[in-house]
C-alpha atoms as a PDB file:
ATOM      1  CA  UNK A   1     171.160  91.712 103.229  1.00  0.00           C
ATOM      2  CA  UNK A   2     173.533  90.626  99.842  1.00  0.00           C
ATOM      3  CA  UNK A   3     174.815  87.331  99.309  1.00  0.00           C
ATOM      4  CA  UNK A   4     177.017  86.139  96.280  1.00  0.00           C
ATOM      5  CA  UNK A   5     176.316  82.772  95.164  1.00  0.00           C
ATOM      6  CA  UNK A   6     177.561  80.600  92.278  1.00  0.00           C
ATOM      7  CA  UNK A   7     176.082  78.258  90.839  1.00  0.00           C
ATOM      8  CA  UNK A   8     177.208  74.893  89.275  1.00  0.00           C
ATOM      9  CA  UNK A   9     176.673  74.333  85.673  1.00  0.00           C
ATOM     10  CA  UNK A  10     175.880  70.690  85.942  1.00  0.00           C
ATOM     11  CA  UNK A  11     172.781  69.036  88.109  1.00  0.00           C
ATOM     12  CA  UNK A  12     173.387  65.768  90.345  1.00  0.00           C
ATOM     13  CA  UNK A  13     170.817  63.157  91.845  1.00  0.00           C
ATOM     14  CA  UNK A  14     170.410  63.535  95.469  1.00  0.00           C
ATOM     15  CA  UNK A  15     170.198  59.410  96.370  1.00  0.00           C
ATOM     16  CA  UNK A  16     167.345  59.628  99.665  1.00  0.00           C
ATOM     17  CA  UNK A  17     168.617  59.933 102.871  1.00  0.00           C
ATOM     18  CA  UNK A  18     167.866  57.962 106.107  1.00  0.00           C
ATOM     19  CA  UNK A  19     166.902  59.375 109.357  1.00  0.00           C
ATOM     20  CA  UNK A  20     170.298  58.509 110.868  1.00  0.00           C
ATOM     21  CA  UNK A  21     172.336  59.584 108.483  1.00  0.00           C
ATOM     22  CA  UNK A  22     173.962  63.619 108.118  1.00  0.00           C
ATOM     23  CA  UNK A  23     173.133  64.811 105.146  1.00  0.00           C
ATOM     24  CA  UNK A  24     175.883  64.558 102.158  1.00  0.00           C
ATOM     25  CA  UNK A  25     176.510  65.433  99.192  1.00  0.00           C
ATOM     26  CA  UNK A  26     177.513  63.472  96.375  1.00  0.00           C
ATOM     27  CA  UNK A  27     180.951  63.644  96.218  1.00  0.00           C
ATOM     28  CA  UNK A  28     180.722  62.329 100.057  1.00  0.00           C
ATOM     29  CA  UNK A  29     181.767  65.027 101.908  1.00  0.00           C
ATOM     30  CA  UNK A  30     179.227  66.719 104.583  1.00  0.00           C
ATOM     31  CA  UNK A  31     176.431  69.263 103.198  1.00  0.00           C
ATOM     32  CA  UNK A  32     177.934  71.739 105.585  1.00  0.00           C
ATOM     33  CA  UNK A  33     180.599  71.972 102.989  1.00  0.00           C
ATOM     34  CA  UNK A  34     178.570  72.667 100.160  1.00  0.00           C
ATOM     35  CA  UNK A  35     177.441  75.471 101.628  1.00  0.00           C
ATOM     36  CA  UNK A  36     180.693  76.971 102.583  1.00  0.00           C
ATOM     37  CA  UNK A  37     181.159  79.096  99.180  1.00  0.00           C
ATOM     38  CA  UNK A  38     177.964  81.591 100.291  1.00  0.00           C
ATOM     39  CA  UNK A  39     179.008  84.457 102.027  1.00  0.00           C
ATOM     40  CA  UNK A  40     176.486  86.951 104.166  1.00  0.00           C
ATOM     41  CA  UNK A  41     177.036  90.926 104.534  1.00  0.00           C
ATOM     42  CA  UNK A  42     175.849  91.801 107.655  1.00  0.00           C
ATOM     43  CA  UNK A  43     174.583  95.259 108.470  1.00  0.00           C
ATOM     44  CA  UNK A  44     177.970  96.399 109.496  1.00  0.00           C
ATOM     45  CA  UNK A  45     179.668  95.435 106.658  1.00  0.00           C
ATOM     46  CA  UNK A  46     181.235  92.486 107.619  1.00  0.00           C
ATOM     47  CA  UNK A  47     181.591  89.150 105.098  1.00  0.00           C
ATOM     48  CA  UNK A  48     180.957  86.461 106.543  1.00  0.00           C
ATOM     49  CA  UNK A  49     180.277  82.409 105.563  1.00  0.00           C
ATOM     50  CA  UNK A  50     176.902  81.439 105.704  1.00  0.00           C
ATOM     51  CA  UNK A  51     176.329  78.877 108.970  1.00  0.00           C
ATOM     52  CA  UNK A  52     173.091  76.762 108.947  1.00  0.00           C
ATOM     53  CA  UNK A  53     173.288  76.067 112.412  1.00  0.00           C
ATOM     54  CA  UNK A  54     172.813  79.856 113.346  1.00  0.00           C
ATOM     55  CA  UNK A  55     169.847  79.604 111.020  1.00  0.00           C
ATOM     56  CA  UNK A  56     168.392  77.058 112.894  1.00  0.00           C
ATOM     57  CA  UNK A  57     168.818  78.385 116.278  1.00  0.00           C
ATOM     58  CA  UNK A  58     167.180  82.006 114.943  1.00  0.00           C
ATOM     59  CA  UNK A  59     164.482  80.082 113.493  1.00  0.00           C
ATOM     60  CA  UNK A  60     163.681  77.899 117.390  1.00  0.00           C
ATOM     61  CA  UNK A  61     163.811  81.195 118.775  1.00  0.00           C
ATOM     62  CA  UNK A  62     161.651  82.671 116.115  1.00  0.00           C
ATOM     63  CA  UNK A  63     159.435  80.050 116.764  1.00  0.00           C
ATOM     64  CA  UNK A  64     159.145  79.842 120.609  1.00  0.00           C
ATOM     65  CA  UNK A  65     158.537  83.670 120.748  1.00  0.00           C
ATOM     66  CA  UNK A  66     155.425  83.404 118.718  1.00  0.00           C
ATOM     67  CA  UNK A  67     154.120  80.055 119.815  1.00  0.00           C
ATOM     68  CA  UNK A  68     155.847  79.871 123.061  1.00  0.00           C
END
């Protein structure tokens, strides 16, 4: 699998995040969005943006197989 990244030339605090919250980033909009310039190759060939959410759902799955 081949991702392209890039990568910002400046680093930024993370201020702590409570339980409730979503996770954001520091300009204020959602992480989701910070994540949105990564794009995945998939076997076929496709391009494709990266989605966390599919991540997590491969990773329960992952998980439940093994440990069941």
């Amino acid at each position: 699998m081949q991702t392209t990244q890039t990568t910002p030339s400046t680093t930024r605090a993370v201020p702590p995040q409570s339980a409730g919250t979503p996770a954001r980033d520091v300009a204020g909009s959602p992480a989701g969005n910070a994540l949105s310039h990564y794009q995945i190759m998939r076997r076929n060939g496709a391009v494709v943006p990266f989605e966390p959410n599919k991540i997590a759902i491969a990773m329960m799955k992952a998980f439940l197989a093994v440990h069941g």
